[in-house]
PDB file of N, CA and C in Angstrom:
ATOM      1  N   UNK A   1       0.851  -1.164   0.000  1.00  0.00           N
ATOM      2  CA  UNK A   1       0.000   0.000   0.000  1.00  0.00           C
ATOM      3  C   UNK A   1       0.902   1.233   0.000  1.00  0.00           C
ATOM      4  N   UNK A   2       0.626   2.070  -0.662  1.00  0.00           N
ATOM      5  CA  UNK A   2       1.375   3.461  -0.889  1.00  0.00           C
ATOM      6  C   UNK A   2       1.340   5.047   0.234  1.00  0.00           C
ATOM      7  N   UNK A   3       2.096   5.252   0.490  1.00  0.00           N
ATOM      8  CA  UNK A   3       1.729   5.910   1.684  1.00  0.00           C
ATOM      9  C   UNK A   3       0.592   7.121   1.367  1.00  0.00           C
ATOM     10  N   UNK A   4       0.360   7.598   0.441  1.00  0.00           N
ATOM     11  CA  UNK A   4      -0.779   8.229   0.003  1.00  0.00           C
ATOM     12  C   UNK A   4      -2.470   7.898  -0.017  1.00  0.00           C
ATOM     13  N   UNK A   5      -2.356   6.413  -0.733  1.00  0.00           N
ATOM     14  CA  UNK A   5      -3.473   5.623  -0.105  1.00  0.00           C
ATOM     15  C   UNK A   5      -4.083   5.661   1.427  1.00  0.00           C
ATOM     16  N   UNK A   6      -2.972   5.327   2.076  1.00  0.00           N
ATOM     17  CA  UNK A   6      -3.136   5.022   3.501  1.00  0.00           C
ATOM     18  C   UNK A   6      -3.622   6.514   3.940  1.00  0.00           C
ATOM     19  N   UNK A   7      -3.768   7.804   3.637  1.00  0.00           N
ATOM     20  CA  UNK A   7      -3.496   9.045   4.345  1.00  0.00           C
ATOM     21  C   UNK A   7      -4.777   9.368   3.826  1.00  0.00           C
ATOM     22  N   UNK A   8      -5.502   8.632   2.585  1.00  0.00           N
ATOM     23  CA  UNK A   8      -7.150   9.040   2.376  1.00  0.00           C
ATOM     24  C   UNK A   8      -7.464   8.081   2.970  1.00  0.00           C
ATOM     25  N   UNK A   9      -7.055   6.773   3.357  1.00  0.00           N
ATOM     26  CA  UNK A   9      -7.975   5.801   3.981  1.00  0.00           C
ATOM     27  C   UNK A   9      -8.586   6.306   5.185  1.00  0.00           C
ATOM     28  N   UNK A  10      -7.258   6.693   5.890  1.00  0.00           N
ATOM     29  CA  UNK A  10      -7.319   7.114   7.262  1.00  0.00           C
ATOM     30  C   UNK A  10      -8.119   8.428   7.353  1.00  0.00           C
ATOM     31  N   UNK A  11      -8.344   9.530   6.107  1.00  0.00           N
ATOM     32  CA  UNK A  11      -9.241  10.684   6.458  1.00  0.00           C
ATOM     33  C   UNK A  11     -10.115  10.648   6.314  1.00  0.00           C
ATOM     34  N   UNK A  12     -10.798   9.115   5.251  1.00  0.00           N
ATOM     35  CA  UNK A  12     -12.220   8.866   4.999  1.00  0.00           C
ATOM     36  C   UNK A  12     -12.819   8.165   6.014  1.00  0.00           C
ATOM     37  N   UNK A  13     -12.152   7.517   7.091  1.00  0.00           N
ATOM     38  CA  UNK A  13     -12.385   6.872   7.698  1.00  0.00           C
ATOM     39  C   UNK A  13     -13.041   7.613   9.558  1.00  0.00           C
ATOM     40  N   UNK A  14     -11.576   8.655   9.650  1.00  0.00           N
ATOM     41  CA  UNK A  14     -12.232   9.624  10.541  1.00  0.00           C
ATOM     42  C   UNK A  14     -13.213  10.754  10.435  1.00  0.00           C
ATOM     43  N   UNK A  15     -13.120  11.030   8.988  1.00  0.00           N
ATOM     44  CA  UNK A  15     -14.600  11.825   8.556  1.00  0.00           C
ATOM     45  C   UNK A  15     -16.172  10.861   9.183  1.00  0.00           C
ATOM     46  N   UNK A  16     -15.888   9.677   8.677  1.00  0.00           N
ATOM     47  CA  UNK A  16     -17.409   8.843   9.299  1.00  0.00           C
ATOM     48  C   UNK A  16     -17.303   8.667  10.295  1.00  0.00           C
ATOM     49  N   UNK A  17     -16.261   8.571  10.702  1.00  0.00           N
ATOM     50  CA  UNK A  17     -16.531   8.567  12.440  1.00  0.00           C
ATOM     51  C   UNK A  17     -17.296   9.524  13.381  1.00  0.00           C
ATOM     52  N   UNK A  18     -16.610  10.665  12.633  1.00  0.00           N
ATOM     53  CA  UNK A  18     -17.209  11.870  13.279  1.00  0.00           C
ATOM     54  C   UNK A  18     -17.997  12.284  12.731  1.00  0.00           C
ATOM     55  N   UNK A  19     -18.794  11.638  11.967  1.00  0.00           N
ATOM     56  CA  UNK A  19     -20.124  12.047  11.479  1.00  0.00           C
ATOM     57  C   UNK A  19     -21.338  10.629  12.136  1.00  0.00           C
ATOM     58  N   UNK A  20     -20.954   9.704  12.695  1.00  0.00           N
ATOM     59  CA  UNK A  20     -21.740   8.821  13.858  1.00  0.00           C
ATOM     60  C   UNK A  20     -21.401   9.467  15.189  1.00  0.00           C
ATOM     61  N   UNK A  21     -20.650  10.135  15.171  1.00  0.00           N
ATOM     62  CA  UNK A  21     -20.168  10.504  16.960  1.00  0.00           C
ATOM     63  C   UNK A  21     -21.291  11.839  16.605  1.00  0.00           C
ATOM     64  N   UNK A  22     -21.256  12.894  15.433  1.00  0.00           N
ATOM     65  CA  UNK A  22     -22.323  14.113  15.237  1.00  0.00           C
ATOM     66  C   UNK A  22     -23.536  13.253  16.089  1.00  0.00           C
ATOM     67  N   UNK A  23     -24.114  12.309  15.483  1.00  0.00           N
ATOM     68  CA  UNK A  23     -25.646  11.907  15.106  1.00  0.00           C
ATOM     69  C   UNK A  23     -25.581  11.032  16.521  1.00  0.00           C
ATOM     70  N   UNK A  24     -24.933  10.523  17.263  1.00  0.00           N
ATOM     71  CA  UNK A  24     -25.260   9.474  18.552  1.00  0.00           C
ATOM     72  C   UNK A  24     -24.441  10.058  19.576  1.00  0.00           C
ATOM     73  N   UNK A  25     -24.040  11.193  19.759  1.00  0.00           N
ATOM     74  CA  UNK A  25     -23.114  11.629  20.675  1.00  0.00           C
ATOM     75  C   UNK A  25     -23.643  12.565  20.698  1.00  0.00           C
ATOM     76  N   UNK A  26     -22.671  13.705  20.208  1.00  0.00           N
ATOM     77  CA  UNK A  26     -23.053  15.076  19.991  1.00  0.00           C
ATOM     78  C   UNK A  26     -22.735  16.029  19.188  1.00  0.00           C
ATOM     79  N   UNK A  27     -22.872  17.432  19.031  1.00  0.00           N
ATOM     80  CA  UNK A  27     -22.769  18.124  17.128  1.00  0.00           C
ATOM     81  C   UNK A  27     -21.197  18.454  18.016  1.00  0.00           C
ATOM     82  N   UNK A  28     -20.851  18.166  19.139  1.00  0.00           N
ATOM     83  CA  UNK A  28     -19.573  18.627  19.518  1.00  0.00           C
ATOM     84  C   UNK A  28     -18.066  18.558  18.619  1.00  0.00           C
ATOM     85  N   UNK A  29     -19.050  17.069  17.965  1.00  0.00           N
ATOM     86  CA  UNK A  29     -17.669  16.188  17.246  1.00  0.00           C
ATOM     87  C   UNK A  29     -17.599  16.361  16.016  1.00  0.00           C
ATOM     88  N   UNK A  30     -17.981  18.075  15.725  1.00  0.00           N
ATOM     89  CA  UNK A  30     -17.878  18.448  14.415  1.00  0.00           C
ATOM     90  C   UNK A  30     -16.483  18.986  14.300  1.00  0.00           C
ATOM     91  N   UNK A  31     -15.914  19.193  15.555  1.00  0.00           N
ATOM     92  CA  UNK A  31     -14.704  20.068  15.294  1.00  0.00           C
ATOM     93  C   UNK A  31     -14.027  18.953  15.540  1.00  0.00           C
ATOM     94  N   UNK A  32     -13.678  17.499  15.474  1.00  0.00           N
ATOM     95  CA  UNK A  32     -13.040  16.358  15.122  1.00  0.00           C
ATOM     96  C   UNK A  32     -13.143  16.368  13.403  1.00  0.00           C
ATOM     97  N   UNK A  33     -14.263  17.070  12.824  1.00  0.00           N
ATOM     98  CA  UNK A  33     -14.504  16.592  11.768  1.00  0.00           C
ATOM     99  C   UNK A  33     -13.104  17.669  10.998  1.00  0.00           C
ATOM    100  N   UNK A  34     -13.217  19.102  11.567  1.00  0.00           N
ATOM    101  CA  UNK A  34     -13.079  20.431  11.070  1.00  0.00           C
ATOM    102  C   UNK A  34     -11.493  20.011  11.552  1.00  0.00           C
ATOM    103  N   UNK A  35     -10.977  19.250  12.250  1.00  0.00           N
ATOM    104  CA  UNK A  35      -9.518  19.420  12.253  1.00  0.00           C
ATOM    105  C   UNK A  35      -9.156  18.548  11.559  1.00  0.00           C
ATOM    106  N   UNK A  36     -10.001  17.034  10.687  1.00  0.00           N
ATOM    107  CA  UNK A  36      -9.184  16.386   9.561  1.00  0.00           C
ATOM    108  C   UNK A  36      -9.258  16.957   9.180  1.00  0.00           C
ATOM    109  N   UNK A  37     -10.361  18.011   8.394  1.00  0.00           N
ATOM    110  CA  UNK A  37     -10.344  18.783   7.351  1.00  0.00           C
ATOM    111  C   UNK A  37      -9.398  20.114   7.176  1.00  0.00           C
ATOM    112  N   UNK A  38      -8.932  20.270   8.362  1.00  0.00           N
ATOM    113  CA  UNK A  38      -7.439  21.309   8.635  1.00  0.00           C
ATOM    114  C   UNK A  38      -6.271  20.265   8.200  1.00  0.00           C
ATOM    115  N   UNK A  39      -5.999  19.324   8.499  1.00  0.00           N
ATOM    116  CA  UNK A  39      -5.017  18.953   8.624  1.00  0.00           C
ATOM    117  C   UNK A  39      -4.790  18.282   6.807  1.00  0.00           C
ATOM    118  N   UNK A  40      -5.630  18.193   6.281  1.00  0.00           N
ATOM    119  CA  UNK A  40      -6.047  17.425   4.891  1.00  0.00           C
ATOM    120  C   UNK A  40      -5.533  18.925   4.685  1.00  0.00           C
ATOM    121  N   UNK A  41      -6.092  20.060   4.158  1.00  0.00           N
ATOM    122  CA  UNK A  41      -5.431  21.213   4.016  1.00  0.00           C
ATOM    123  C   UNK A  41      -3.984  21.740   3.941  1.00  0.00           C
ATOM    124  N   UNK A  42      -3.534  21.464   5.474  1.00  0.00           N
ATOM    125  CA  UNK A  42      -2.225  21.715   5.816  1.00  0.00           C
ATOM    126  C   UNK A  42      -1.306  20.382   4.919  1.00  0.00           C
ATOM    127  N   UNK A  43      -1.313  19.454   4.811  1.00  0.00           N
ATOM    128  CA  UNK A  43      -0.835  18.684   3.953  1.00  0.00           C
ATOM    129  C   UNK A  43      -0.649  18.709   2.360  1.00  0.00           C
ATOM    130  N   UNK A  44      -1.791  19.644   2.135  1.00  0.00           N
ATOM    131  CA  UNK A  44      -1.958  19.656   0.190  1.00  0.00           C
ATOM    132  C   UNK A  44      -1.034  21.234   0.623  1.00  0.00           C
ATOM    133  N   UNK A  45      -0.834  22.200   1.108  1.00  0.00           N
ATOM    134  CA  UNK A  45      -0.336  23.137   1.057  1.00  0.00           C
ATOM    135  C   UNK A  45       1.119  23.041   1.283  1.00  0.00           C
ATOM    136  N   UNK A  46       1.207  22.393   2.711  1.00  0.00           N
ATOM    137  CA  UNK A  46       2.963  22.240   2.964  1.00  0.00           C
ATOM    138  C   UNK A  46       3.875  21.074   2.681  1.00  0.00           C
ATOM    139  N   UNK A  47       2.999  19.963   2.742  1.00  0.00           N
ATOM    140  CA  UNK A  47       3.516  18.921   2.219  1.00  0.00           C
ATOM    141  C   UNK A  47       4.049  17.810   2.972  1.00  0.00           C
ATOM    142  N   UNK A  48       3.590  18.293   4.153  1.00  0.00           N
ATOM    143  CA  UNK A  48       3.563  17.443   5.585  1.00  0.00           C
ATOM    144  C   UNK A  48       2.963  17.294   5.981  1.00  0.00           C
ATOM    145  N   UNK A  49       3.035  16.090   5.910  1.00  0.00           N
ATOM    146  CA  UNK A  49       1.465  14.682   6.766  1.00  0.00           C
ATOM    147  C   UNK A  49       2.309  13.903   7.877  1.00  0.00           C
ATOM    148  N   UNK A  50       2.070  14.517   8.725  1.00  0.00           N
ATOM    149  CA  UNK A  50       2.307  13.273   9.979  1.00  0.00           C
ATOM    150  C   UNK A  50       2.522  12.028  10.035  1.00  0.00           C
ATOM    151  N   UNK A  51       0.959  10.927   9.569  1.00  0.00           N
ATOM    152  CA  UNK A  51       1.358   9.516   9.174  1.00  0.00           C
ATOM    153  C   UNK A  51       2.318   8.861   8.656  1.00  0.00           C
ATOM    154  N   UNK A  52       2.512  10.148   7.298  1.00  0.00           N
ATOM    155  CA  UNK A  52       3.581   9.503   6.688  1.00  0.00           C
ATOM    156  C   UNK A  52       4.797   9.368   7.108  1.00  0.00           C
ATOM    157  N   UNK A  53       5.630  10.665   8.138  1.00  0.00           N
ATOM    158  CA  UNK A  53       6.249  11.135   8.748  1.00  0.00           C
ATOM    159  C   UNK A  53       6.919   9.793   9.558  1.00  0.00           C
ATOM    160  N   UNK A  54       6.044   9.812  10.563  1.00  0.00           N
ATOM    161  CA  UNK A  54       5.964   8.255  11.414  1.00  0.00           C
ATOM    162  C   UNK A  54       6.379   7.795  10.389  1.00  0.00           C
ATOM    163  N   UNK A  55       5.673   6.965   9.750  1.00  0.00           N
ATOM    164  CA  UNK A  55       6.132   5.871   8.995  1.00  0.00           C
ATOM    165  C   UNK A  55       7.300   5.779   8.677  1.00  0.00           C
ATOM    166  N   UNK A  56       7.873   6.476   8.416  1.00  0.00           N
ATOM    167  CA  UNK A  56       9.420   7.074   7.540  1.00  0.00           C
ATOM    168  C   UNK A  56      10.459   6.720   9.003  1.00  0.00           C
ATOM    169  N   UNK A  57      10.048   7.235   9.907  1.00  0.00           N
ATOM    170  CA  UNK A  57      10.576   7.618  11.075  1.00  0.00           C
ATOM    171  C   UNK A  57      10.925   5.770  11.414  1.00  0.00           C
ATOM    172  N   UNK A  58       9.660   5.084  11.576  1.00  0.00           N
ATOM    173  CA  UNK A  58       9.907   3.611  11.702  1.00  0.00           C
ATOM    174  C   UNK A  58      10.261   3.036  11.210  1.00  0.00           C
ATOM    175  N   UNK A  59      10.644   3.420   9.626  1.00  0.00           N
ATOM    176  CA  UNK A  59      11.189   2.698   8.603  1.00  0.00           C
ATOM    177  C   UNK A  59      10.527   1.689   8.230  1.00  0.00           C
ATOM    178  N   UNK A  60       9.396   1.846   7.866  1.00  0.00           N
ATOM    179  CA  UNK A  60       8.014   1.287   7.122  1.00  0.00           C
ATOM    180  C   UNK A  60       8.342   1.591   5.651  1.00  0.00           C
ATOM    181  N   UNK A  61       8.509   2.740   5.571  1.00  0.00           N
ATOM    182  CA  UNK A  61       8.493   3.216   3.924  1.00  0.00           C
ATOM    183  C   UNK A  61       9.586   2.556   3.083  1.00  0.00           C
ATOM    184  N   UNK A  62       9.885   2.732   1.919  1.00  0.00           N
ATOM    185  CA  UNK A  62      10.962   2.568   1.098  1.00  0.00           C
ATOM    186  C   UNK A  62      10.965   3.911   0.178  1.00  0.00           C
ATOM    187  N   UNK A  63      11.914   3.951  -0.264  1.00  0.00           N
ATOM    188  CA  UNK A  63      11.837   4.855  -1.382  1.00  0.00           C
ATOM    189  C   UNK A  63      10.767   5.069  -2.757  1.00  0.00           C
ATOM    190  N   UNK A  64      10.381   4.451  -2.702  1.00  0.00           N
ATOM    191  CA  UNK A  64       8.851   4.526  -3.564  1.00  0.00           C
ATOM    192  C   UNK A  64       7.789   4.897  -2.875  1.00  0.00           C
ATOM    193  N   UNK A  65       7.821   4.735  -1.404  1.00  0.00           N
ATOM    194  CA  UNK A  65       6.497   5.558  -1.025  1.00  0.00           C
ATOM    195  C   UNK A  65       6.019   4.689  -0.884  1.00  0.00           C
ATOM    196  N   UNK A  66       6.020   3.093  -0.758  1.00  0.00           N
ATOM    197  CA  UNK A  66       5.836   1.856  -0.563  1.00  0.00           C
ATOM    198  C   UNK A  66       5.557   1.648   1.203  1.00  0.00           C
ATOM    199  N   UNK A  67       4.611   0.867   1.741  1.00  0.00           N
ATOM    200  CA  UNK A  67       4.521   0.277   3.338  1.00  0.00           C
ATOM    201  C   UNK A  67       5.200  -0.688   3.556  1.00  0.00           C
ATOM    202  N   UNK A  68       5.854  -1.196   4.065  1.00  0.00           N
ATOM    203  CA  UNK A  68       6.075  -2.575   4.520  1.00  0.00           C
ATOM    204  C   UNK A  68       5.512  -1.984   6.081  1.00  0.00           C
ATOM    205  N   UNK A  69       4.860  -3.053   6.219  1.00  0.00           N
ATOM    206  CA  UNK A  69       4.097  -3.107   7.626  1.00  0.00           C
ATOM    207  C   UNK A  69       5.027  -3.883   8.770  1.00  0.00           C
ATOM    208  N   UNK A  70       5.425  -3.337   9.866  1.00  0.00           N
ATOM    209  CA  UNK A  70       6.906  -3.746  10.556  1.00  0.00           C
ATOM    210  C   UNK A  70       8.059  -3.559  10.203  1.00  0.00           C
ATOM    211  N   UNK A  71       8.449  -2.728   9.313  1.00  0.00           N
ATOM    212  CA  UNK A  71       9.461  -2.782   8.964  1.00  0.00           C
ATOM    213  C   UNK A  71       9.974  -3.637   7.274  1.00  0.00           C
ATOM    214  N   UNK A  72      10.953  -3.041   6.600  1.00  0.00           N
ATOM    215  CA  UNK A  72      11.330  -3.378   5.155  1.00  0.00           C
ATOM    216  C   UNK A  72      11.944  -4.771   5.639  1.00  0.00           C
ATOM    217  N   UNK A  73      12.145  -5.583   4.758  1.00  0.00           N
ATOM    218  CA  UNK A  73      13.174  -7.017   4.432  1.00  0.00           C
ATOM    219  C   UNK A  73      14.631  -6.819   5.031  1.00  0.00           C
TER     220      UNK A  73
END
């Protein structure tokens, strides 16, 4: 999986979240919604995404932008 993939999985994924936490919780967890949507922002502008960051940091990635999950070969 490509580390780009993984960085919409993960924002499509906390978008629905916080759109069941809106509707069975409270409208509180709109600003869960409003800080992926900052941080999705801050990423297309500066070019730094956290996840990926980590990843790199653990040495998950390869030079293609590739996952190995635990670590490369």
């Amino acid at each position: 999986m490509k580390t780009e993939t993984l960085v919409r999985v993960m924002a499509g994924a906390m978008t629905l979240l916080s759109a069941a936490l809106v509707y069975f919780v409270s409208p509180w967890w709109l600003l869960f919604t409003c800080f992926v949507g900052v941080n999705l922002l801050q990423s297309a502008v500066t070019g730094f995404c956290l996840p990926t960051w980590l990843l790199g940091k653990l040495g998950w990635v390869d030079s293609q932008g590739v996952i190995h999950w635990g670590g490369q070969p």
